[in-house]
N, C-alpha and C. Protein backbone atom coordinates (compact mmCIF):
# COMPACT_ATOMS: atom_id res chain seq x y z
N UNK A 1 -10.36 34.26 2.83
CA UNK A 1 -10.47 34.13 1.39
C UNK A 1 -9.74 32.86 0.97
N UNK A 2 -10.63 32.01 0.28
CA UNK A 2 -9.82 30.82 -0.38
C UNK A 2 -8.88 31.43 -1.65
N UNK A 3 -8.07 30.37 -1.47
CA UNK A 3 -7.00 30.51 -2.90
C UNK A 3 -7.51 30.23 -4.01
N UNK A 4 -7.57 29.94 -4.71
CA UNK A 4 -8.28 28.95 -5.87
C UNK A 4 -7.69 29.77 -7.36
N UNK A 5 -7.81 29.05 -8.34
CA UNK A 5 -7.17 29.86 -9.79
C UNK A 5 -8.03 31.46 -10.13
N UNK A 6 -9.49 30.97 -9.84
CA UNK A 6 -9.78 32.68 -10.45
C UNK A 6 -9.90 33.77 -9.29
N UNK A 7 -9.36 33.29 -7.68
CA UNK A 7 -9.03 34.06 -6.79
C UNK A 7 -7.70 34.92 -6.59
N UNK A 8 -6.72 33.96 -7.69
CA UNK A 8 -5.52 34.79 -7.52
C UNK A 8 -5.31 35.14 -8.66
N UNK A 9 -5.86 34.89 -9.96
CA UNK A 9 -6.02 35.97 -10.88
C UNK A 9 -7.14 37.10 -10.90
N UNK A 10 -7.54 36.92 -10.48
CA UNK A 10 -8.29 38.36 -10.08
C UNK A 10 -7.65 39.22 -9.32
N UNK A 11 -6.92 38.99 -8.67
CA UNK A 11 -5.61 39.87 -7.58
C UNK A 11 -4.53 39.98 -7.96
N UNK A 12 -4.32 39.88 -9.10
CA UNK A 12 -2.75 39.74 -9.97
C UNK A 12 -3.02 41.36 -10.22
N UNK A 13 -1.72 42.00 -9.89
CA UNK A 13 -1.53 43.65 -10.34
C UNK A 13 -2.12 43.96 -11.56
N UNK A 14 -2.78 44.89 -12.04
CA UNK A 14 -3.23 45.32 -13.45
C UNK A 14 -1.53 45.74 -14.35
N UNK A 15 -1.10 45.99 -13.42
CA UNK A 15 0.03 46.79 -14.08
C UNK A 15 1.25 45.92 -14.95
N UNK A 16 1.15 44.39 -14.39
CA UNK A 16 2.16 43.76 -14.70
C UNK A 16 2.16 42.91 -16.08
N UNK A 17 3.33 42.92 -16.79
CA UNK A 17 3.19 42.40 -18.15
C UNK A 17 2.30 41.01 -18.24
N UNK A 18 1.92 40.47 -19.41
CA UNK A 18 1.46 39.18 -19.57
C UNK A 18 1.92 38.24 -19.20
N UNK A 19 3.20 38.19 -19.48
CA UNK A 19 4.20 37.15 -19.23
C UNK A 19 4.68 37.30 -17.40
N UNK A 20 4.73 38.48 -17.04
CA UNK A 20 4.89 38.60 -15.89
C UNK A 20 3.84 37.79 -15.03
N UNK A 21 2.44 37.95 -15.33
CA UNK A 21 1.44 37.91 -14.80
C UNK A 21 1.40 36.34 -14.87
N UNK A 22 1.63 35.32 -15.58
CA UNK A 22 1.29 33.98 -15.77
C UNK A 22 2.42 33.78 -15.47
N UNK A 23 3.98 34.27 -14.72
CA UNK A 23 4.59 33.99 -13.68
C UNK A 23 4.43 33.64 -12.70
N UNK A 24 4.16 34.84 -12.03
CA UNK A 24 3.28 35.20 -10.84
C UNK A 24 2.74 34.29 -10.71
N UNK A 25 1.55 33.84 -11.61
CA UNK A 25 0.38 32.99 -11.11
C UNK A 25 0.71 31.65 -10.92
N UNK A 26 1.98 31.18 -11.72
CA UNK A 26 2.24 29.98 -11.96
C UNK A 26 2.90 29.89 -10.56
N UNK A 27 4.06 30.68 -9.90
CA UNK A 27 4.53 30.51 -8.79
C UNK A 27 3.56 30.18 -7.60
N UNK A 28 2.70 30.95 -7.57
CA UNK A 28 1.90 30.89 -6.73
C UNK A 28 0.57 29.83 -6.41
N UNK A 29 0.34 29.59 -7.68
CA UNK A 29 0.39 27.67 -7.87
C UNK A 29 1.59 26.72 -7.39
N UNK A 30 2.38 27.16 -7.50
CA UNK A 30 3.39 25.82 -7.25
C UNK A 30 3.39 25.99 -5.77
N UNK A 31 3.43 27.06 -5.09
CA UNK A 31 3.29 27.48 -3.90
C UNK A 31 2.59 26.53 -2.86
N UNK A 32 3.05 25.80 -2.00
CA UNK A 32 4.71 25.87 -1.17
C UNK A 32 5.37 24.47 -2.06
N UNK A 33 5.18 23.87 -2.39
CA UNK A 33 5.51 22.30 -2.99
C UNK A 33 6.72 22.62 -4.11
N UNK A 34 6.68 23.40 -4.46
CA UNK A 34 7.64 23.32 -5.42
C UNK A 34 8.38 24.91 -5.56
N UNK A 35 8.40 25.25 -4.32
CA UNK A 35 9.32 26.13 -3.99
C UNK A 35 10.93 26.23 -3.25
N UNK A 36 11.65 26.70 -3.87
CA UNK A 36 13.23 26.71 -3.74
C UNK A 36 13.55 27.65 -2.84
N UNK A 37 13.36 27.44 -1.47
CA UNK A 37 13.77 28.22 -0.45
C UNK A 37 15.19 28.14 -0.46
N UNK A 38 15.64 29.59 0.19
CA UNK A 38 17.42 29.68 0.36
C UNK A 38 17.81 28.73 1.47
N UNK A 39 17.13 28.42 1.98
CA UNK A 39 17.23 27.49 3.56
C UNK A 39 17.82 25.81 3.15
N UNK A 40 17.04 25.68 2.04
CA UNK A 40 17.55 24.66 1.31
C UNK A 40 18.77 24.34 0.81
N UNK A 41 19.53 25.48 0.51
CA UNK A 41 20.79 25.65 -0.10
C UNK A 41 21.76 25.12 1.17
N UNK A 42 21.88 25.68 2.34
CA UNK A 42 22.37 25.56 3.28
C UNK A 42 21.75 25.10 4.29
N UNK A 43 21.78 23.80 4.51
CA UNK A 43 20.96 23.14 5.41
C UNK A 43 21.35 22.87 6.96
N UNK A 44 22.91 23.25 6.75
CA UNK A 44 23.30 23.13 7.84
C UNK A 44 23.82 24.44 8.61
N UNK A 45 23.46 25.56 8.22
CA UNK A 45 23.49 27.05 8.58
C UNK A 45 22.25 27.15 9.32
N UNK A 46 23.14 27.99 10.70
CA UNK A 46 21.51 28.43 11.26
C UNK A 46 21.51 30.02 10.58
N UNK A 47 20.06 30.34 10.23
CA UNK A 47 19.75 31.68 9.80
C UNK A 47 19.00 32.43 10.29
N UNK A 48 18.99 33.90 10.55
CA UNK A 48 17.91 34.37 10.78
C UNK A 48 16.68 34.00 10.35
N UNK A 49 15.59 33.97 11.62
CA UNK A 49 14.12 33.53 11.58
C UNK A 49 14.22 31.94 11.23
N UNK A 50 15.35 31.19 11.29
CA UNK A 50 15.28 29.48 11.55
C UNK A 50 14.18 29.35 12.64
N UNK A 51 13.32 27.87 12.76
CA UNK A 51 12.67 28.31 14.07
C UNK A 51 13.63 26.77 14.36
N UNK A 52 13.30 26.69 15.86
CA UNK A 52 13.82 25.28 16.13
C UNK A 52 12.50 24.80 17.07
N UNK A 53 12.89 23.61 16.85
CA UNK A 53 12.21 22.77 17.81
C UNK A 53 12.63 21.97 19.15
N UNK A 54 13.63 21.82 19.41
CA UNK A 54 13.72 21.74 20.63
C UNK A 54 15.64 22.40 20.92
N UNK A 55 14.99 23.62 21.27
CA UNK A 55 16.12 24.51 22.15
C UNK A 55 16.24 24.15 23.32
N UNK A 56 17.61 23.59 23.93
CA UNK A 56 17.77 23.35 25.18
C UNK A 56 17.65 24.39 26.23
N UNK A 57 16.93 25.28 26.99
CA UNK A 57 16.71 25.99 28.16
C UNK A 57 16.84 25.54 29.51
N UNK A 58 17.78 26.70 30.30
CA UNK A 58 18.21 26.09 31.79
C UNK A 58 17.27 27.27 32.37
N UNK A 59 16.34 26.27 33.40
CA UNK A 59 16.13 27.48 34.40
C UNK A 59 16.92 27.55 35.76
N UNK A 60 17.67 28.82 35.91
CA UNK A 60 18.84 29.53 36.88
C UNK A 60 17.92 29.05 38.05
N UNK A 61 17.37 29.27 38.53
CA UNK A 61 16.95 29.08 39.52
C UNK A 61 16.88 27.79 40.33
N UNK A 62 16.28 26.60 39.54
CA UNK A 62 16.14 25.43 39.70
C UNK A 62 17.30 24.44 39.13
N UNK A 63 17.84 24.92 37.95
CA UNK A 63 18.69 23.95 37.46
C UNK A 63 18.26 22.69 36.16
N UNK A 64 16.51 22.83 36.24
CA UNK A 64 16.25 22.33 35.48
C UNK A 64 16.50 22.93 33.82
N UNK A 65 16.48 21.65 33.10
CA UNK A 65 16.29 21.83 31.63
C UNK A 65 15.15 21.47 30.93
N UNK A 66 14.48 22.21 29.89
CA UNK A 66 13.61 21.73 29.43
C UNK A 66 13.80 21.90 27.32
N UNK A 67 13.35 21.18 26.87
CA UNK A 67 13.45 21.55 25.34
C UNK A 67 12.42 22.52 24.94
N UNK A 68 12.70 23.68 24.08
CA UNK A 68 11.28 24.67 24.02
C UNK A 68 11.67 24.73 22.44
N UNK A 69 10.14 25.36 21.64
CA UNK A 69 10.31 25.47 20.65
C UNK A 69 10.36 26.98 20.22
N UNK A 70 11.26 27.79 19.17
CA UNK A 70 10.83 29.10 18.98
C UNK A 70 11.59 29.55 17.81
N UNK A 71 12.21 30.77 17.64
CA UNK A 71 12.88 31.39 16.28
C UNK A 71 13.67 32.27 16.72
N UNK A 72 14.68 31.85 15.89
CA UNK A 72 15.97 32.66 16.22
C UNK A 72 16.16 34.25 15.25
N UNK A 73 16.30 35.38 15.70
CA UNK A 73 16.04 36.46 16.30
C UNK A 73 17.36 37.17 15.51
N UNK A 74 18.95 36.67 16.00
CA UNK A 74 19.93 37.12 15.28
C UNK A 74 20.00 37.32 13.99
N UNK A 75 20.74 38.43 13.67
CA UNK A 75 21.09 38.20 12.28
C UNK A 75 22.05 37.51 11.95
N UNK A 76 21.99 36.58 10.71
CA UNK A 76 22.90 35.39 10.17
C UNK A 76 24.48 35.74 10.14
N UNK A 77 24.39 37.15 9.68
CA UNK A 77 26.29 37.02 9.53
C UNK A 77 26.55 37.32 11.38
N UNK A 78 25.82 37.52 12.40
CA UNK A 78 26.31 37.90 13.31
C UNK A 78 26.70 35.93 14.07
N UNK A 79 25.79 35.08 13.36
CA UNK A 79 25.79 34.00 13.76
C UNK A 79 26.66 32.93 13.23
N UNK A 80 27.68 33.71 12.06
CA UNK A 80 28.43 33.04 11.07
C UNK A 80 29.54 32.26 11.98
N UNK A 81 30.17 31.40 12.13
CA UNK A 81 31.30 30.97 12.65
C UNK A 81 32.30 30.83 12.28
N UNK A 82 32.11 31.59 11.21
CA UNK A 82 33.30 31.92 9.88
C UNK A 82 33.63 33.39 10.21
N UNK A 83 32.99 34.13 10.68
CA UNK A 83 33.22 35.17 10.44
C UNK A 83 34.21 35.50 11.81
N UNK A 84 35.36 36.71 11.94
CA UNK A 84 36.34 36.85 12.71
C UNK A 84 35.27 37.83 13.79
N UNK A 85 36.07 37.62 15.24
CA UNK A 85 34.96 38.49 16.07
C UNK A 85 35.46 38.28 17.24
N UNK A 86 35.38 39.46 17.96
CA UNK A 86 36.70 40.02 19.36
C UNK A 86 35.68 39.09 20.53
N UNK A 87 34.34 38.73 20.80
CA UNK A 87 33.54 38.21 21.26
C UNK A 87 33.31 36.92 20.93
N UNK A 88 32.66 35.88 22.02
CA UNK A 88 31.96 35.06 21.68
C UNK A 88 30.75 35.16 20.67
N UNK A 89 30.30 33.81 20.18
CA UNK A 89 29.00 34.29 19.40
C UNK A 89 27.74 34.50 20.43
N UNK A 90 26.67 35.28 20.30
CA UNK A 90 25.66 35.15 21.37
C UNK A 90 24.09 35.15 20.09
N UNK A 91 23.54 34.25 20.76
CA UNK A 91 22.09 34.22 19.85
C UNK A 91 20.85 34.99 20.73
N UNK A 92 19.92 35.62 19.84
CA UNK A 92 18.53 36.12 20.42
C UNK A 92 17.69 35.49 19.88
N UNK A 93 17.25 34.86 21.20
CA UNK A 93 15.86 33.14 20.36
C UNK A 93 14.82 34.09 21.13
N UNK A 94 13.90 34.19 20.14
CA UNK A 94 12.31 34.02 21.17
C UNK A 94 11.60 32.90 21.44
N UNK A 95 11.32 32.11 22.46
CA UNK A 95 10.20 31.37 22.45
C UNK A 95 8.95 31.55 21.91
N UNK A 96 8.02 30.46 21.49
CA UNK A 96 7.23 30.45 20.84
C UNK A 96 6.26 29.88 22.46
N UNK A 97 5.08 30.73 22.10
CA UNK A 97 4.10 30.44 23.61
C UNK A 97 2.67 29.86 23.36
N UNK A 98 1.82 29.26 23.82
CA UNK A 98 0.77 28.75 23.46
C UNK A 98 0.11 30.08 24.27
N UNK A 99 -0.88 31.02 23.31
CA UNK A 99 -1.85 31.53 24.21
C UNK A 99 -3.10 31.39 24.24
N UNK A 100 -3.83 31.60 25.40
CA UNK A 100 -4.97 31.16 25.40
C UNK A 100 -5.88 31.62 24.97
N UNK A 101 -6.89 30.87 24.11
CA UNK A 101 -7.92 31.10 23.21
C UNK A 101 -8.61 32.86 23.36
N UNK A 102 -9.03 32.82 24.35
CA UNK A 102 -9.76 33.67 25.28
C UNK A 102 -11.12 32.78 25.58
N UNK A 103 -11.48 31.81 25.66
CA UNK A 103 -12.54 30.75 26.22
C UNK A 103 -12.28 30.11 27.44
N UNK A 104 -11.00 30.33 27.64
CA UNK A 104 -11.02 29.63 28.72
C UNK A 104 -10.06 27.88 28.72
N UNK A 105 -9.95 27.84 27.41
CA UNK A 105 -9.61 26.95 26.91
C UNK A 105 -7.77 26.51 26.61
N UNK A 106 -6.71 25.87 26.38
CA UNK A 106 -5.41 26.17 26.02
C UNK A 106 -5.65 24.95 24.96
């Protein structure tokens, strides 16, 4: 389904006030360009679901390193370095994987 103005007013809740509703719509016009993500605020915080682009990875075996791209998994206050804690910090990244089409193709 394309976006377009009488695609997302036609999908605007029946239920929601007038003023609510030409909120809504207006946000979702401005949508992504002129949106105020919290990520923005703190640019130099890593947060839950940050993705990165090049995570340094060792493979044990070989010794090699490679840069991978993916999203970090922790939750933010567990990742705070402010925060007091009987442990080191430890992160849960997932890699991000290319899969294949199903054609045969990557």
């Amino acid at each position: 389904m394309l976006l377009n103005d009488n695609s997302i007013e036609s999908n605007i809740p029946y239920y929601l006030t007038q003023e609510a509703k030409l909120g809504l719509i207006k946000a979702l016009k401005d949508f992504p360009e002129k949106t105020n993500y919290y990520t923005n605020q703190v640019p130099h915080e890593m947060l839950q679901g940050d993705g990165l682009n090049s995570l340094t990875v060792i493979d044990f075996y070989t010794g090699k390193t490679k840069a991978i791209k993916g999203v970090l998994l922790s939750n933010s206050c567990d990742m705070d370095i402010n925060n007091r804690r009987e442990f080191p910090i430890k992160l849960t990244f997932a890699p991000l994987i290319e899969l294949n089409k199903g054609d045969g193709k990557k």
